[in-house]
Structure formats: structure tokens, C-alpha cells
C-alpha atoms as a PDB file:
ATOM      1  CA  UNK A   1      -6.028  79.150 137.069  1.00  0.00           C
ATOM      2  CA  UNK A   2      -4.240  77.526 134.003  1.00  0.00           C
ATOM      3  CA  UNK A   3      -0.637  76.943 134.781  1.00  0.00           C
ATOM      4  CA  UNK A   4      -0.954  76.001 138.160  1.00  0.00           C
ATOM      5  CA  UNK A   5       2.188  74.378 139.570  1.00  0.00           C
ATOM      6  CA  UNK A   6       0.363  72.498 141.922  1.00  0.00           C
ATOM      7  CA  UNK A   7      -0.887  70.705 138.391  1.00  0.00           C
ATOM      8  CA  UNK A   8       2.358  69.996 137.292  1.00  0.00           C
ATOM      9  CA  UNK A   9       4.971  70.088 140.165  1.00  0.00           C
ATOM     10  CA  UNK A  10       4.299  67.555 142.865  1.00  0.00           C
ATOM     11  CA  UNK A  11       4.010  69.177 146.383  1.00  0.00           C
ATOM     12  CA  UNK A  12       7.106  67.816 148.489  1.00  0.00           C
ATOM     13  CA  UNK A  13       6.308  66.280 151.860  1.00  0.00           C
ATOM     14  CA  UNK A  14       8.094  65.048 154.398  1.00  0.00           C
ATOM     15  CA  UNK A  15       9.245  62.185 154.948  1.00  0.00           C
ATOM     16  CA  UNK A  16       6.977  59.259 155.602  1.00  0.00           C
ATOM     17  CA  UNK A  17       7.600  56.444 158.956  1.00  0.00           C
ATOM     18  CA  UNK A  18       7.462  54.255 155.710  1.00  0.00           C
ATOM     19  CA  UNK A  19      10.359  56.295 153.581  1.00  0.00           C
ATOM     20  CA  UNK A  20      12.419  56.247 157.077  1.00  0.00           C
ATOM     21  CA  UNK A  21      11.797  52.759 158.329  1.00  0.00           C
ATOM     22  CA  UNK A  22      13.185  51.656 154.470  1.00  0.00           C
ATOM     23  CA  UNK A  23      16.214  53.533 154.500  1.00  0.00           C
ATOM     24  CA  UNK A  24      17.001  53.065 157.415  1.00  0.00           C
ATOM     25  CA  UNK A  25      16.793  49.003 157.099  1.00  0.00           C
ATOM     26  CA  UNK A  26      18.316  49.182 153.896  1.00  0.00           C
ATOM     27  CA  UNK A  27      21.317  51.011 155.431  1.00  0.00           C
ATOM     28  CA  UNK A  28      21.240  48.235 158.488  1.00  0.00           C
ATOM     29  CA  UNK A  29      21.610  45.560 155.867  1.00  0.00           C
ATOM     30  CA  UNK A  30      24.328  47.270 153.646  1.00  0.00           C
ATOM     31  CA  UNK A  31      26.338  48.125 156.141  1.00  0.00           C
ATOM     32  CA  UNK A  32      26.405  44.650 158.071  1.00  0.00           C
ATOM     33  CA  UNK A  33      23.914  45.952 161.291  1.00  0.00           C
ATOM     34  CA  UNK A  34      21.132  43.190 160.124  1.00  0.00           C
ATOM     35  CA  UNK A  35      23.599  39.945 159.479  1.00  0.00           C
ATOM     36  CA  UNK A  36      23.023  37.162 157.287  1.00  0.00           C
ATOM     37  CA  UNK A  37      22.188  33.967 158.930  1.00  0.00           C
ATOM     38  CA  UNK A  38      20.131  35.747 161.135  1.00  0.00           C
ATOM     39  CA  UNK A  39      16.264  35.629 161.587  1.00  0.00           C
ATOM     40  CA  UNK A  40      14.879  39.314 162.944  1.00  0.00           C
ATOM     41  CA  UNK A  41      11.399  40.122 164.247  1.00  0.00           C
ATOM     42  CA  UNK A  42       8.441  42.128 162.638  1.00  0.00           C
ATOM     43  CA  UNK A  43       7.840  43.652 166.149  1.00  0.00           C
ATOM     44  CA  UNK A  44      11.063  43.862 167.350  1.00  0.00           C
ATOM     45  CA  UNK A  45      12.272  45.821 164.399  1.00  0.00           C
ATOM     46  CA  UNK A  46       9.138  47.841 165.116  1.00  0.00           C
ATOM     47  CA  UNK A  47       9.920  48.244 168.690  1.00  0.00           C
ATOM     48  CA  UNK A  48      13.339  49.598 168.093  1.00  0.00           C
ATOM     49  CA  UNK A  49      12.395  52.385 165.687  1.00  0.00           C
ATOM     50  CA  UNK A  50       9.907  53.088 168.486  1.00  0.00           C
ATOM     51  CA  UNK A  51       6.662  53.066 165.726  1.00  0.00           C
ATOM     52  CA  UNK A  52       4.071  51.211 164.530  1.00  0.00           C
ATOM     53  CA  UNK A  53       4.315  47.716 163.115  1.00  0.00           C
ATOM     54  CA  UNK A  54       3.003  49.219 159.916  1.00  0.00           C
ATOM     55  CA  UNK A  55       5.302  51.047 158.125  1.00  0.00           C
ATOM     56  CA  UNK A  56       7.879  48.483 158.945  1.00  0.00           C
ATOM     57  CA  UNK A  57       5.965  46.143 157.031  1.00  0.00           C
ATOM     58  CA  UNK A  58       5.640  48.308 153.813  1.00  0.00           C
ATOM     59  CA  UNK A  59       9.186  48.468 154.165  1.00  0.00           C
ATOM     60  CA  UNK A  60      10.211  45.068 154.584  1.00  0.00           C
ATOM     61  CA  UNK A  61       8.244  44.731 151.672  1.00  0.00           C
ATOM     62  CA  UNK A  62       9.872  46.861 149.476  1.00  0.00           C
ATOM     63  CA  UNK A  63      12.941  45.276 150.637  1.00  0.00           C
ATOM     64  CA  UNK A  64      12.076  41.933 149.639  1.00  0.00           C
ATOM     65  CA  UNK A  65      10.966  43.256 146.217  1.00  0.00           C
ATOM     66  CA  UNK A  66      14.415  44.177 145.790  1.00  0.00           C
ATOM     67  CA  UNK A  67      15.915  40.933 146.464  1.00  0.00           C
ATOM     68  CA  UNK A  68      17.596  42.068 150.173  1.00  0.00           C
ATOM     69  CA  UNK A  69      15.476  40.219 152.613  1.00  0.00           C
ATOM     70  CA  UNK A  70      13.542  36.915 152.651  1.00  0.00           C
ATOM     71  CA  UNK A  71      10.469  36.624 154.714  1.00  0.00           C
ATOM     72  CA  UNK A  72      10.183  33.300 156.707  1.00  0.00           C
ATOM     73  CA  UNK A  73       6.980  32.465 157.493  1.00  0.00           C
ATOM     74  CA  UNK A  74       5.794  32.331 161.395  1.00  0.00           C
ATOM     75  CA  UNK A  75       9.368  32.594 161.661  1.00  0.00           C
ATOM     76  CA  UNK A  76      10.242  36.838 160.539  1.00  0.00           C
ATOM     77  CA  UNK A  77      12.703  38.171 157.655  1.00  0.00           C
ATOM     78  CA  UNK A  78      16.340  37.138 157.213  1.00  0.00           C
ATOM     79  CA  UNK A  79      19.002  39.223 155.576  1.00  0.00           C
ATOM     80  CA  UNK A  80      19.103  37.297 151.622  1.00  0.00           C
ATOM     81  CA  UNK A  81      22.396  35.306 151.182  1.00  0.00           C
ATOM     82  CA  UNK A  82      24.195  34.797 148.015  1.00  0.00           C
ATOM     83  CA  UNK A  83      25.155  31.064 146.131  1.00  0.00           C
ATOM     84  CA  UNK A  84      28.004  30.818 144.080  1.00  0.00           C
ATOM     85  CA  UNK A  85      25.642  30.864 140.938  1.00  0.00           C
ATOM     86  CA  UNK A  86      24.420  33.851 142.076  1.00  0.00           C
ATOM     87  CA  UNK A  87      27.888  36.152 142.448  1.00  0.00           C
ATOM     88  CA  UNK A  88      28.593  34.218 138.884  1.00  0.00           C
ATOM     89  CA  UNK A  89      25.253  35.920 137.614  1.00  0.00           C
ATOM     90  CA  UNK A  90      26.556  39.668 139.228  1.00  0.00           C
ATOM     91  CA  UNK A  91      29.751  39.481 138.030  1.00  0.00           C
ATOM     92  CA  UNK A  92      28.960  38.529 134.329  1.00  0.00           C
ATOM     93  CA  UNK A  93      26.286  41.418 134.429  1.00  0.00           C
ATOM     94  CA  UNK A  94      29.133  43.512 135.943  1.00  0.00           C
ATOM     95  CA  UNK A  95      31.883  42.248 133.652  1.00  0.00           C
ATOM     96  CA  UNK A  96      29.748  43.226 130.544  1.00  0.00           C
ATOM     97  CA  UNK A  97      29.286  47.069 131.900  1.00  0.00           C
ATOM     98  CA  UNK A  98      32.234  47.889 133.273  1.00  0.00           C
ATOM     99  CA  UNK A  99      34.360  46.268 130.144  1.00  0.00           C
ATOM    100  CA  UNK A 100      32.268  48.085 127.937  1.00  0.00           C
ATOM    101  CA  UNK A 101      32.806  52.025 129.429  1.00  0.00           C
ATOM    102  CA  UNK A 102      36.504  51.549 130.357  1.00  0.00           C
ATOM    103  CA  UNK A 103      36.966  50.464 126.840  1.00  0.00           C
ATOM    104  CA  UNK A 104      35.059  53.554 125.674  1.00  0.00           C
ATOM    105  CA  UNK A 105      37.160  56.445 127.525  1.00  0.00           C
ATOM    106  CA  UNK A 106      40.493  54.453 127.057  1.00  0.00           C
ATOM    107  CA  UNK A 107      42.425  57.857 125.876  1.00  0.00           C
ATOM    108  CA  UNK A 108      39.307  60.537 126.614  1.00  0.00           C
ATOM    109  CA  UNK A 109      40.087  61.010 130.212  1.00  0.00           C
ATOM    110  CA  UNK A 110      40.871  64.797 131.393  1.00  0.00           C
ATOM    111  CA  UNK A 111      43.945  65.848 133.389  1.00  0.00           C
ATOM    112  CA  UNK A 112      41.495  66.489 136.192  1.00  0.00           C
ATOM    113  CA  UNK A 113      39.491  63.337 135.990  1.00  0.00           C
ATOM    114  CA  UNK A 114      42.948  61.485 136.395  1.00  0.00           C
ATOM    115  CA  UNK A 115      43.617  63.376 139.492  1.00  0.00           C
ATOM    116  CA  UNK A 116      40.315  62.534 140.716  1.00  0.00           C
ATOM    117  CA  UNK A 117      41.466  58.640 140.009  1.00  0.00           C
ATOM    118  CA  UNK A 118      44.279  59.149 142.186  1.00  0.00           C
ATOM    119  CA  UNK A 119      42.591  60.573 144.631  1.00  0.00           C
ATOM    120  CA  UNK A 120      39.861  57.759 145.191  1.00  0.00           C
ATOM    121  CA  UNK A 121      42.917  55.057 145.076  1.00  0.00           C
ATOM    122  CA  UNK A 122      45.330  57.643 148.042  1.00  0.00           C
ATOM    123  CA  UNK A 123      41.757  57.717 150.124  1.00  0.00           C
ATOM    124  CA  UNK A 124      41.230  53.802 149.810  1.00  0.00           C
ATOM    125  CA  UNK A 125      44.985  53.377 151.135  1.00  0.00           C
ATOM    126  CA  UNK A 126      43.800  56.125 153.952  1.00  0.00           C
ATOM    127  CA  UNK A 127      40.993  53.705 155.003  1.00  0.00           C
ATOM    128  CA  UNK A 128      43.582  50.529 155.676  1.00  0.00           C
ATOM    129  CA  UNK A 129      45.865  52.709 157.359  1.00  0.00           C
ATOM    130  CA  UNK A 130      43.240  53.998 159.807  1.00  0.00           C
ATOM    131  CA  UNK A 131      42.053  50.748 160.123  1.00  0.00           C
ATOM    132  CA  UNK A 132      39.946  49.342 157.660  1.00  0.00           C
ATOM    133  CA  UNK A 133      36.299  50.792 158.006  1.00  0.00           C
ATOM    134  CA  UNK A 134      34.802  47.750 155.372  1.00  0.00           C
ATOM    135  CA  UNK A 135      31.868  50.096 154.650  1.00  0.00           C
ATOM    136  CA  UNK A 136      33.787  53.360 153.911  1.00  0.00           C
ATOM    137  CA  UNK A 137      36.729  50.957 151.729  1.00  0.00           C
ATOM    138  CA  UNK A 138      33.425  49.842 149.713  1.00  0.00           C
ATOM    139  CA  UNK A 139      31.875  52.967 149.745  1.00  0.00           C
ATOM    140  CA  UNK A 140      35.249  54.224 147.954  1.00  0.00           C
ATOM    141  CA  UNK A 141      35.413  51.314 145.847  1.00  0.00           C
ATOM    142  CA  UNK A 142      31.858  52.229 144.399  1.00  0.00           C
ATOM    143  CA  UNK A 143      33.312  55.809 143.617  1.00  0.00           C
ATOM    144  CA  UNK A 144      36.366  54.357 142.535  1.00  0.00           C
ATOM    145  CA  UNK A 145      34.136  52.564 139.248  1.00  0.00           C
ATOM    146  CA  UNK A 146      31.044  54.255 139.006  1.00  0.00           C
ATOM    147  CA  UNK A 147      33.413  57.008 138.464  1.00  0.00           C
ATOM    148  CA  UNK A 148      34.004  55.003 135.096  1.00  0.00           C
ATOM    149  CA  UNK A 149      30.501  54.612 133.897  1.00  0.00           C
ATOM    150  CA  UNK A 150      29.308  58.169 134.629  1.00  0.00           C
ATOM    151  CA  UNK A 151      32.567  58.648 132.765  1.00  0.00           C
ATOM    152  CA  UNK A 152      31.287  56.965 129.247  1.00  0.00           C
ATOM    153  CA  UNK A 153      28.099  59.347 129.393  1.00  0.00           C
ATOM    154  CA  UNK A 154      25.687  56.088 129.280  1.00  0.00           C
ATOM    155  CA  UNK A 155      23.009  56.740 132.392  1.00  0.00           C
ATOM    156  CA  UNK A 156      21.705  53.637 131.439  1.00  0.00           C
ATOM    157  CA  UNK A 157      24.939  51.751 132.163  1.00  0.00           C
ATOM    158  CA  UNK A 158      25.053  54.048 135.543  1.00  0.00           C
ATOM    159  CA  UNK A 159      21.220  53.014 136.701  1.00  0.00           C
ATOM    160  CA  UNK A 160      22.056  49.535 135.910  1.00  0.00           C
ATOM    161  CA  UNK A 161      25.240  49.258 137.562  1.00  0.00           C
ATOM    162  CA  UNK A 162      23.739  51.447 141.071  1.00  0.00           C
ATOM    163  CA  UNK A 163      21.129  48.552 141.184  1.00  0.00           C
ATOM    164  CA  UNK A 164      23.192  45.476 140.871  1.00  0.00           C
ATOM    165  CA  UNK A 165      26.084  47.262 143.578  1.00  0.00           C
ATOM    166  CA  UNK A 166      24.009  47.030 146.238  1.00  0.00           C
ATOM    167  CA  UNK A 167      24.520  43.082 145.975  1.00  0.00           C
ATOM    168  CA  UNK A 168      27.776  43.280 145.444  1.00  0.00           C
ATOM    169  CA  UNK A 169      28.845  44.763 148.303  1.00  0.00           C
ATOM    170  CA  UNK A 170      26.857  42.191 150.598  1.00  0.00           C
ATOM    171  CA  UNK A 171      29.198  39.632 149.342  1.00  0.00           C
ATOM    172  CA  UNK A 172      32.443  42.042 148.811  1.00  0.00           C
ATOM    173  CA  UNK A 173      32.095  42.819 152.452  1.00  0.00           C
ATOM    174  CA  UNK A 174      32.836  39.298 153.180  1.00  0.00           C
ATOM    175  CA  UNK A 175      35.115  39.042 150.348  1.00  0.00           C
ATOM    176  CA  UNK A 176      37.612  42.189 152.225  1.00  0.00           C
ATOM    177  CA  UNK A 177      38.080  39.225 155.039  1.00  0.00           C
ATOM    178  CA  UNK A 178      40.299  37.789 152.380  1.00  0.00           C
ATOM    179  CA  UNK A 179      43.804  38.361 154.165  1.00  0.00           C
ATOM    180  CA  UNK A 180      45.627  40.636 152.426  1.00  0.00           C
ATOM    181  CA  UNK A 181      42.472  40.912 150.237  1.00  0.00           C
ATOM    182  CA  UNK A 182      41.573  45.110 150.732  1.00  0.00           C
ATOM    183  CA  UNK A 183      45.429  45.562 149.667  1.00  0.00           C
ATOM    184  CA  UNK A 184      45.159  43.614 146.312  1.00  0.00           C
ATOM    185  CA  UNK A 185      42.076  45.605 145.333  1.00  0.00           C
ATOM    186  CA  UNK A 186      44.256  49.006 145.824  1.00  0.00           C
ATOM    187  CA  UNK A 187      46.639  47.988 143.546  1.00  0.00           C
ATOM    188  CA  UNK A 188      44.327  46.338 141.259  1.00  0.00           C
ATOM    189  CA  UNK A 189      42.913  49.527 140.722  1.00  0.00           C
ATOM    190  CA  UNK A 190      45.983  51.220 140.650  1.00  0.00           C
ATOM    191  CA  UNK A 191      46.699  48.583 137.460  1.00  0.00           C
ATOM    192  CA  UNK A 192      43.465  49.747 136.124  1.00  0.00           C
ATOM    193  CA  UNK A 193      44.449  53.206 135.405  1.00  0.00           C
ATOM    194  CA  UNK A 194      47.702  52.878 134.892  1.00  0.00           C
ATOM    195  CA  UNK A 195      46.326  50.935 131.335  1.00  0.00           C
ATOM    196  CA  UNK A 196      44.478  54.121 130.859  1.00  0.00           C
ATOM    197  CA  UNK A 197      47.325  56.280 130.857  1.00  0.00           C
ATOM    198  CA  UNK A 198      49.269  53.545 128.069  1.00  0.00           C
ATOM    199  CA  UNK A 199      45.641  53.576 126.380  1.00  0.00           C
ATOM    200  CA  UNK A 200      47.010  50.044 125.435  1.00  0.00           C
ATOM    201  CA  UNK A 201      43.583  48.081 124.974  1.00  0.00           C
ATOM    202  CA  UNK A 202      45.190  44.592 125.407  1.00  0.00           C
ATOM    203  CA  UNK A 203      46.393  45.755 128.902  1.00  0.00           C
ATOM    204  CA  UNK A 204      43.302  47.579 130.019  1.00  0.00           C
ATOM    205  CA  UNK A 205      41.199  44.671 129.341  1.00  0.00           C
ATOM    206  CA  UNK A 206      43.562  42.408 131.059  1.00  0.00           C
ATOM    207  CA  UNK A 207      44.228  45.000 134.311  1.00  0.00           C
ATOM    208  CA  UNK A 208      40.033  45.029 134.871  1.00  0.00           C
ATOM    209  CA  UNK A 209      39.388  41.167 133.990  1.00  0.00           C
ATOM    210  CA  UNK A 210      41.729  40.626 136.526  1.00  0.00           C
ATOM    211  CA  UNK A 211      40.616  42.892 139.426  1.00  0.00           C
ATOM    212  CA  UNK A 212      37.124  41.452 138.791  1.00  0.00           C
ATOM    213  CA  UNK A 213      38.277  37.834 138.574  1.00  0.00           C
ATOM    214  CA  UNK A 214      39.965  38.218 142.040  1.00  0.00           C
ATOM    215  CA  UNK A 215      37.274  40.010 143.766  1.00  0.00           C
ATOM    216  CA  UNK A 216      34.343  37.259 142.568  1.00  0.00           C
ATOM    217  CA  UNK A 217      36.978  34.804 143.840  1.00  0.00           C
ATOM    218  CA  UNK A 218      36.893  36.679 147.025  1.00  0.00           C
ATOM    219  CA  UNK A 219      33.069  36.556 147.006  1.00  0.00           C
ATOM    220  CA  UNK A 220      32.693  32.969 146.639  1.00  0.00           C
ATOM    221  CA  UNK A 221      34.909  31.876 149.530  1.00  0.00           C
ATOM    222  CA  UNK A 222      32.013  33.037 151.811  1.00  0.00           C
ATOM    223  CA  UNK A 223      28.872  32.030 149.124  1.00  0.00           C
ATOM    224  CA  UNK A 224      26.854  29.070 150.145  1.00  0.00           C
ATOM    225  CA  UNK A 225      27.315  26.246 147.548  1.00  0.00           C
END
């Protein structure tokens, strides 16, 4: 029959052991379960997602494609750890996108988007008072900017920046150690937008440099050389 939408729309399945195994790894390394410095087991990892050795390995794959784990021969897969040069690369790449979009809506921003601003920056201060949760004040702090990008209307600029974050937060995470460090970012940001409201270019410039200056400064007190 012409038309068909089994020609043209793919037929959703459910998930497969290699879809879950993935995400759930990926999750284990973001959020600090699988630790850096650490050497973890094929089979073990197998073992405690009670399947086959199989789809773990197509997803330790796929994980290693991406630059998250290292596979050590005869030895098993290590959580990747970042050099100095390497949080220099991120942040430049970073610096250059997020510069770029804040620049652009200096002055566009709605009433509500500001309020949505606010928001992210009152639910950050939540998280320290509770205790700081390091994955939900990251989690946040990923809001808190890609709310900036999706701002400018670039998707581009949002792909790019969703698949350099990941990295980020594996060395922001240690970076939050930083005493007083979760504090500064709060009012960092709170800098950041208060430049939007002035729409003063000189001081939005200088309010971001400087929140992304202090975190990579963070980030390297816990790099390898």
C-alpha cells in the first residue's frame, strides 16, 4: 500500500539491555557512582546489572567513543580523567559559546524569562541550604546557562554546548570542593544577570569572563598536570 507508515515512521521498540546498560553507566559516571582513579570490571559491571557480558560491552564502547571511559587492557575500563590542557581546551570552546549568546540577548530577554533566571539562581541557594546535593547544584547550573543558549535561538550552539557539559561537570564536581566554591558560583551568576538587566556590554562580558575564569580555576586544582 503506498503511504505506509511503517515505510516512513520507524516502529518504536523497547528498550534494548544495550540502551539500558549505557545510560545507566553514563549516569554512574556523571554522577560520581564509577570514580576516577578507579579500575572496574567487564564482568563485574555485568554481574551487577544481573545480564549478559554483552551489552555491557557495546556500551562501554560507546562510552569510550565519547571520551568518558578508557579501556585498560587485561586490566578493565577506568572512569577518563582530565589534564590541565584539557579543562583549558573546554573552557575556550565554552568561553567562545557562551560569550557569543549572552552577548546576543543582552536587552531581548522577556519579563518571564527573567523570572525564570531568578528562579534557577533561589533553587541553586535551596540546594546549599539543604545540603549541597553536587549533582542536583550542577544539574541547576546546566539550566542556569543552557537557559542562555536556547535563549539566542542557535540549536547549533545548544547541541554543541550539551556535548562538551558532560565533561565539564566531571571536573566541576571536583571543582564545588573548592571551600566556599558552590557560594561564589551563586553570586557569580547572580552578577551575570544583573549585567543583563544594565544591558551594559562592558559589564556583561566582564560578569561571565569572570564566573568562567573562577570555575576553570576551580577545575584545575583537582586536574592531573
Amino acid at each position: 500500500m503506498k503511504g505506509d507508515l511503517a515505510e516512513i515512521i520507524p516502529f518504536k521498540r523497547p528498550k534494548s539491555l544495550n540502551d539500558m546498560a549505557y545510560e545507566s553507566l553514563k549516569e554512574g559516571i556523571l554522577k560520581g557512582i564509577l570514580r576516577t582513579g578507579e579500575v572496574y570490571s567487564e564482568l563485574e559491571l555485568a554481574r551487577q546489572f544481573s545480564i549478559s557480558r554483552t551489552p555491557v560491552r557495546e556500551a562501554l564502547i560507546r562510552l569510550s567513543a565519547e571520551h568518558l571511559i578508557v579501556f585498560r587492557p587485561r586490566k578493565g575500563i577506568s572512569v577518563i580523567t582530565f589534564n590541565q590542557k584539557d579543562i583549558e581546551n573546554l573552557y575556550e570552546l565554552r568561553g567562545v559559546i557562551e560569550e557569543t549568546v549572552i552577548l546576543k540577548i543582552a536587552g531581548h530577554l522577556t519579563r518571564e524569562q527573567i523570572q525564570e533566571i531568578r528562579w534557577l539562581i533561589s533553587e541553586q541557594e535551596k540546594c546549599i541550604k539543604s545540603g549541597l546535593d553536587e549533582n542536583l547544584f550542577l544539574d541547576i547550573d546546566r539550566k542556569f546557562h543552557l537557559f542562555f543558549i536556547k535563549a539566542s535561538g542557535n540549536p547549533f550552539f545548544v547541541k554543541t554546548y550539551n556535548s562538551i557539559r558532560d565533561y565539564m561537570d566531571l571536573s566541576n564536581k571536583k571543582g564545588l570542593k573548592k571551600k566556599g566554591r558552590p557560594q561564589e558560583v551563586i553570586e557569580e551568576h547572580r552578577a551575570i544577570l544583573e549585567s543583563l538587566l544594565l544591558g551594559d556590554m562592558k559589564k556583561i562580558k566582564k560578569a561571565l569572563d569572570q564566573h568562567l575564569t573562577n570555575s576553570k580555576e576551580a577545575a584545575y586544582e583537582n586536574a592531573s598536570p
